[in-house]
Protein backbone atom coordinates (compact mmCIF):
# COMPACT_ATOMS: atom_id res chain seq x y z
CA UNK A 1 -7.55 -31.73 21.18
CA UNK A 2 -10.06 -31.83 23.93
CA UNK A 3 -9.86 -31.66 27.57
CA UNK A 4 -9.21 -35.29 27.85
CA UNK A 5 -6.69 -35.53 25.33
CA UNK A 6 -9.08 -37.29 22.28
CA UNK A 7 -8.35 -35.26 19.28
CA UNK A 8 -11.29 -33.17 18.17
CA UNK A 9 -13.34 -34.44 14.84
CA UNK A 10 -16.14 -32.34 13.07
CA UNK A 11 -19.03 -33.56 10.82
CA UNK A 12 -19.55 -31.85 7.21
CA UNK A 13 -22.01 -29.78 8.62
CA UNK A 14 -19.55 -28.14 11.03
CA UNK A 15 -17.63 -27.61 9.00
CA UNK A 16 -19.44 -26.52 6.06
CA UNK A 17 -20.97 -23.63 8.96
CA UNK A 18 -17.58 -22.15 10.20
CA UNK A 19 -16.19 -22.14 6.84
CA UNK A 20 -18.65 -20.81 4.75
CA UNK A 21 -18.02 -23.94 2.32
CA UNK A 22 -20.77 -25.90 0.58
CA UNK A 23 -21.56 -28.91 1.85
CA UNK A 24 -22.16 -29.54 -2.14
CA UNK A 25 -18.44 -28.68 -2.73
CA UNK A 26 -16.85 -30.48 0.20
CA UNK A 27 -18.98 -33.52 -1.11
CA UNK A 28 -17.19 -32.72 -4.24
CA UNK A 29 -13.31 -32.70 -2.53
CA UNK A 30 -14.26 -36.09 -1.47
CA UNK A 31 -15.28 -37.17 -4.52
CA UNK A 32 -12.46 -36.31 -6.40
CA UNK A 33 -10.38 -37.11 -3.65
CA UNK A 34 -8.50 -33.40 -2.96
CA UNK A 35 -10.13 -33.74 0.81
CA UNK A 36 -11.44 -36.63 1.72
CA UNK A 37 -12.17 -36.94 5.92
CA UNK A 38 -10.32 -39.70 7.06
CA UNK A 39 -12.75 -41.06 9.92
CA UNK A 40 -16.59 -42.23 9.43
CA UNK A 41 -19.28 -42.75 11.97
CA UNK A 42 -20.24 -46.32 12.36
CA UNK A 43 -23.26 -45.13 10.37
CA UNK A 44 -20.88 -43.82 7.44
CA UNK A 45 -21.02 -40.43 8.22
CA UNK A 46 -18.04 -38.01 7.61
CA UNK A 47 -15.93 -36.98 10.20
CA UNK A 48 -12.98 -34.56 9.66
CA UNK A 49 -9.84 -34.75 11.54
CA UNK A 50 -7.08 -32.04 12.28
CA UNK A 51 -5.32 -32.78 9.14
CA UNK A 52 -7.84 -32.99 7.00
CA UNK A 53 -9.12 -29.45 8.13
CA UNK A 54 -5.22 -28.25 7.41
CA UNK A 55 -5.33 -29.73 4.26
CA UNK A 56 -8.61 -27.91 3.69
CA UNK A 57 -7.18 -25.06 4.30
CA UNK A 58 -4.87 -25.32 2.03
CA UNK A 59 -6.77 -26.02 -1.18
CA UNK A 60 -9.08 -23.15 -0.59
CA UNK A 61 -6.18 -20.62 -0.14
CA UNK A 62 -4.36 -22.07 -3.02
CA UNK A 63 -7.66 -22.10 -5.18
CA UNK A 64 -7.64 -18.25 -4.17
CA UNK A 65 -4.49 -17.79 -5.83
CA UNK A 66 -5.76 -18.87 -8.96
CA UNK A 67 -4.85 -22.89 -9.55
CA UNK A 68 -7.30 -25.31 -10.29
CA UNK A 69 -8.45 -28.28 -8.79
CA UNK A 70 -5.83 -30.50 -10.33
CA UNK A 71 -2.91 -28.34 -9.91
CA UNK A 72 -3.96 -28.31 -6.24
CA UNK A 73 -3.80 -31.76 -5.97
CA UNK A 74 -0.96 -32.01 -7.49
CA UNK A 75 0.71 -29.48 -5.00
CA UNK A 76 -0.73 -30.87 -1.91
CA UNK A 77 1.22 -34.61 -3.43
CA UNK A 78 4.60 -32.23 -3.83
CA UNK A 79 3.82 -30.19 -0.28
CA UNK A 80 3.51 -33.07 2.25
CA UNK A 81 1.34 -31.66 5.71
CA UNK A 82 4.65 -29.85 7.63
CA UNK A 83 5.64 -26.90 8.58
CA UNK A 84 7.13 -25.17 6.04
CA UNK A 85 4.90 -25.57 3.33
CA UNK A 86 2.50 -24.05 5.52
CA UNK A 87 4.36 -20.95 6.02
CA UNK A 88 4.93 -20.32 2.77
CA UNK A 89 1.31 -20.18 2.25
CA UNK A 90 0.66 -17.90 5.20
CA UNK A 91 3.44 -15.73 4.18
CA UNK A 92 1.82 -15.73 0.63
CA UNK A 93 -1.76 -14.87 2.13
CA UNK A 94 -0.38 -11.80 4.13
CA UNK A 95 0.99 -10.47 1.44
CA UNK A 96 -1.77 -10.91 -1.06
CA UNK A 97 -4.37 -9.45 2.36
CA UNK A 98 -1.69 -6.25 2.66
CA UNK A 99 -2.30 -5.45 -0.66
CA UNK A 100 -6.37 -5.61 0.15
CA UNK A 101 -5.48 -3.57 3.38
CA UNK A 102 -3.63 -0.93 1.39
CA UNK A 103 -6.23 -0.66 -0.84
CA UNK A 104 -8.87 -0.42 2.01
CA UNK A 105 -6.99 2.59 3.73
CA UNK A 106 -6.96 4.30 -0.22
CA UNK A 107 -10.92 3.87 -0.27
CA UNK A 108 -11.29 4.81 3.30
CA UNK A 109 -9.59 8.15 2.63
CA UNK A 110 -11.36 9.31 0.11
CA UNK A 111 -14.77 8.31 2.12
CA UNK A 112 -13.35 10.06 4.84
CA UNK A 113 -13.34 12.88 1.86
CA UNK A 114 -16.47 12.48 1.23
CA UNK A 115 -17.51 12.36 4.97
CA UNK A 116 -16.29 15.67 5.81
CA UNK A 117 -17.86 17.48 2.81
CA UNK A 118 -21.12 16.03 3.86
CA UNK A 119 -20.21 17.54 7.34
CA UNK A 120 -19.77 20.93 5.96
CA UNK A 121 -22.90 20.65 3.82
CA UNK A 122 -26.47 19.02 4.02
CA UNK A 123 -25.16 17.69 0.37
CA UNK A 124 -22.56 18.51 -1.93
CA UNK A 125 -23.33 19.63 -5.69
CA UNK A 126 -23.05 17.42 -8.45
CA UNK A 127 -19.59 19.40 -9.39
CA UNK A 128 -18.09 18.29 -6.04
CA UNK A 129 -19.11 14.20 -7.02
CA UNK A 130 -17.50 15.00 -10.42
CA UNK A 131 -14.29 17.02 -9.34
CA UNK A 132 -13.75 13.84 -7.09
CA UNK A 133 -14.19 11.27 -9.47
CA UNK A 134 -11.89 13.38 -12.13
CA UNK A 135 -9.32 13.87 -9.38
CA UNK A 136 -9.70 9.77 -8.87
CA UNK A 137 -9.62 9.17 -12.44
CA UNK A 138 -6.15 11.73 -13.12
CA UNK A 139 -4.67 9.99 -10.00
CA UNK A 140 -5.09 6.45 -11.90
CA UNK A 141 -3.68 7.32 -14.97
CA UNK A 142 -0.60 9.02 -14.02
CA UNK A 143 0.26 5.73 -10.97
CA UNK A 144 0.67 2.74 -12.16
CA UNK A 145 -1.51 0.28 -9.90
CA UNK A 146 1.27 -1.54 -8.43
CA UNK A 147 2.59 2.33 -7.71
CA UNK A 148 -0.86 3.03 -6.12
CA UNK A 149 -0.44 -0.25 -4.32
CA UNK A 150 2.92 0.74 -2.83
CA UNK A 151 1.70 3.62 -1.80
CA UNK A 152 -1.25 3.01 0.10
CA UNK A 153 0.74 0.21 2.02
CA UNK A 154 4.00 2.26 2.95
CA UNK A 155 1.18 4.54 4.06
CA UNK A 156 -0.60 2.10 6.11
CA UNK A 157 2.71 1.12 7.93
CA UNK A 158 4.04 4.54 8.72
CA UNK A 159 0.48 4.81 10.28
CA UNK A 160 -2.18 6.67 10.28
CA UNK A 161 -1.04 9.00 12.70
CA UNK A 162 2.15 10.13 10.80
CA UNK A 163 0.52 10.50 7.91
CA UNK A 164 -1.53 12.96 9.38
CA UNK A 165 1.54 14.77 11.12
CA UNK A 166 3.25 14.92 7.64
CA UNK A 167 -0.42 16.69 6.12
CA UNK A 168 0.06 19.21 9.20
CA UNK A 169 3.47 20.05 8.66
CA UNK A 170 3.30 20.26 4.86
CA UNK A 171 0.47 23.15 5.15
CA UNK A 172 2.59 24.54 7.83
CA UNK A 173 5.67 25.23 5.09
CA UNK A 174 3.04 25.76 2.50
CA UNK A 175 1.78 29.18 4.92
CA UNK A 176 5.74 29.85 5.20
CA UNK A 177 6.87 29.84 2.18
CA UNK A 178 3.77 32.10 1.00
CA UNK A 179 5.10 34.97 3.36
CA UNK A 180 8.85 34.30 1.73
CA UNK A 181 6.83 34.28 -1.92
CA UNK A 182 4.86 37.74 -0.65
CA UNK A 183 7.96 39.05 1.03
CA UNK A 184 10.26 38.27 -2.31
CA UNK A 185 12.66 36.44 -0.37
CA UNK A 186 15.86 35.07 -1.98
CA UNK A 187 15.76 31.54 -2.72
CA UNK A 188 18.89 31.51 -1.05
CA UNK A 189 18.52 32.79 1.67
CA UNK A 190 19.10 30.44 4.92
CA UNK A 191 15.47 30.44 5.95
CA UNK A 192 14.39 29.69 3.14
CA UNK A 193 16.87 27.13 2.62
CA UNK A 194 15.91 25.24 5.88
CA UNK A 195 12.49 25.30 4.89
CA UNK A 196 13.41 23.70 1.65
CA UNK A 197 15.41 20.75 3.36
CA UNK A 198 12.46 20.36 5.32
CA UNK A 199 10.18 20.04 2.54
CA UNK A 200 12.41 16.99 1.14
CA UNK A 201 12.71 15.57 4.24
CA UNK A 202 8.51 15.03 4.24
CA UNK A 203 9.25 12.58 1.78
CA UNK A 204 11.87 10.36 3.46
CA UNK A 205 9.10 7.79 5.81
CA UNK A 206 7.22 7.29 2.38
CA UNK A 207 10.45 6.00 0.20
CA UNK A 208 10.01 2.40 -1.41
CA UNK A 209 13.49 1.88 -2.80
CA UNK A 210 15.55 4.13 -5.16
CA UNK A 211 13.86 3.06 -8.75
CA UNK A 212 10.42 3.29 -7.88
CA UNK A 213 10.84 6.79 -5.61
CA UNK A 214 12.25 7.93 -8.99
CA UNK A 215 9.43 6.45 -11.34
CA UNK A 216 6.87 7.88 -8.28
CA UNK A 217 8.53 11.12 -8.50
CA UNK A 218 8.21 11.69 -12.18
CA UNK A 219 4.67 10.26 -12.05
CA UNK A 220 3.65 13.03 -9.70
CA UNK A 221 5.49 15.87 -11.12
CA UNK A 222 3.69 14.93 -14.58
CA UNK A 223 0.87 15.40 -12.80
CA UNK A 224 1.45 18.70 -10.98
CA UNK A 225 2.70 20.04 -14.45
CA UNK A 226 -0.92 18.65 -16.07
CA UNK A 227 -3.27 19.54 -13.80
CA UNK A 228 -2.05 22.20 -11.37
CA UNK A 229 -4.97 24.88 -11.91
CA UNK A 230 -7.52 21.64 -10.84
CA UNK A 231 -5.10 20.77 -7.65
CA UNK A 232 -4.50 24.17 -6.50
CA UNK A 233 -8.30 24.95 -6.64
CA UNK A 234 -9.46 21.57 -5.15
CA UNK A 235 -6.44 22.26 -2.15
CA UNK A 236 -7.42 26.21 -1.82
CA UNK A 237 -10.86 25.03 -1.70
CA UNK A 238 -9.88 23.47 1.68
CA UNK A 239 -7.66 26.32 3.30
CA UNK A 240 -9.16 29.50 4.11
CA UNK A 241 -5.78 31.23 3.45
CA UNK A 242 -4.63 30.22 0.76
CA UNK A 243 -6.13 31.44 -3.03
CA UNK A 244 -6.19 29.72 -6.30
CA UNK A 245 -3.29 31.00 -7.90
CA UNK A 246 -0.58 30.58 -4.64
CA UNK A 247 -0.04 27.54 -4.54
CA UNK A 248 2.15 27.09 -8.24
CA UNK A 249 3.83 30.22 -7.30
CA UNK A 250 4.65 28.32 -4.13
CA UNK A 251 5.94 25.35 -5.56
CA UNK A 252 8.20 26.96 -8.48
CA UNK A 253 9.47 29.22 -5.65
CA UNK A 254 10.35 25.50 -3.69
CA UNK A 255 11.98 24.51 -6.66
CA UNK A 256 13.72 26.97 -6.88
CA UNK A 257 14.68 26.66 -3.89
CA UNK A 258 15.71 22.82 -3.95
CA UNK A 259 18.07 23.80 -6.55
CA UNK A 260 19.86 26.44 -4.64
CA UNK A 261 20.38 24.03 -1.93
């Protein structure tokens, strides 16, 4: 409402601007009657109330979801203007923006990729472009994309932050269990041991529920067991101390390791 308590109305116009609707289609919604404004000007022009911009609302979220024009109207007749239908919608929206978001934070990772091979080069090769897109491409077909989908959000709500952390500390056991490999430590040995509870542990903030960490953890062991030469020269590629051929010596020593625990 306004200042002096007379409840706010808005021509077509206005709100055709802040919405970014047609004035053609909101003609249309009056036509047809899914949103007709309530109110005319004593010349006959539209004039949309509160309601009717709720209802608005409404039909374009619902149309986002996929239902036509009828079966909008016909769930705005079942859904009368309260509270709780509303919710439901909103709570519907988030979700369906969350998954956007999640996929957002996927892209903007591996632009931030991108970003810092441009920063260590003028430009990369072609071979860079096309190790990326095969690395994207592998990725794909070993995650399902609902997987992919829970992954980038449970990634977005540990944060940004702690995903970062868990990079640092997973190159951190990386370096330390290439001086056990180097040194021919036992597996068993209680260093080594700690290390390897560690190492599980990394995976704890990022756990979905008990079926799909399973389905997620075969997915991703297929791959290692596919493609570890690529991954272990894209990954040495980006740490000075660490050579092509460590890093599956590494991770059958872990293994190895797990199991002894």
């Amino acid at each position: 409402m306004h200042e002096d308590g007379v409840e706010q109305r808005w021509s077509i116009g206005e709100v055709s601007r802040r919405t970014g609707i047609t004035v053609r289609t909101l003609y249309h919604y009056d036509e047809i009657g899914l949103v007709r404004p309530q109110e005319r000007t004593a010349s006959g022009h539209r004039r949309y109330t509160a309601s009717d911009v709720r209802r608005l609302y409404r039909v374009r979220a619902l149309r986002r979801f996929g239902l036509s024009l009828e079966e909008i109207a016909a769930a705005l007749v079942r859904s009368p203007d309260d509270l709780a239908p509303l919710r439901d919608l909103f709570t519907a929206q988030l979700a369906e923006f969350e998954v956007y978001a999640a996929r957002a934070a996927r892209l903007s990772e591996q632009l931030r990729g991108l970003i810092r091979q441009l920063d260590a080069a003028v430009m990369p090769d072609p071979d860079q472009f096309l190790q990326t897109l095969e690395m994207m491409s592998v990725y794909e077909n070993y995650f399902s994309e609902e997987q992919r989908e829970l992954l980038a959000r449970r990634q977005a709500e540990v944060g940004e932050e702690a995903v970062t952390a868990t990079k640092t500390e997973w190159l951190e056991l990386v370096r330390a269990f290439k001086q056990h490999v180097e040194d021919g430590t036992p597996v068993d040995d209680p260093q080594v041991r700690e290390l390897a509870a560690r190492w599980q542990a990394l995976t704890v903030p990022y756990a979905i529920d008990p079926r799909t960490d399973e389905r997620i953890s075969a997915a991703t062991a297929a791959l290692w067991r596919d493609h570890q030469d690529e991954i272990s020269t894209r990954v040495s590629s980006q740490v000075a101390w660490l050579a092509p051929g460590d890093l599956p010596k590494i991770m059958e020593y872990v293994e190895r390791a797990r199991q002894a625990g």
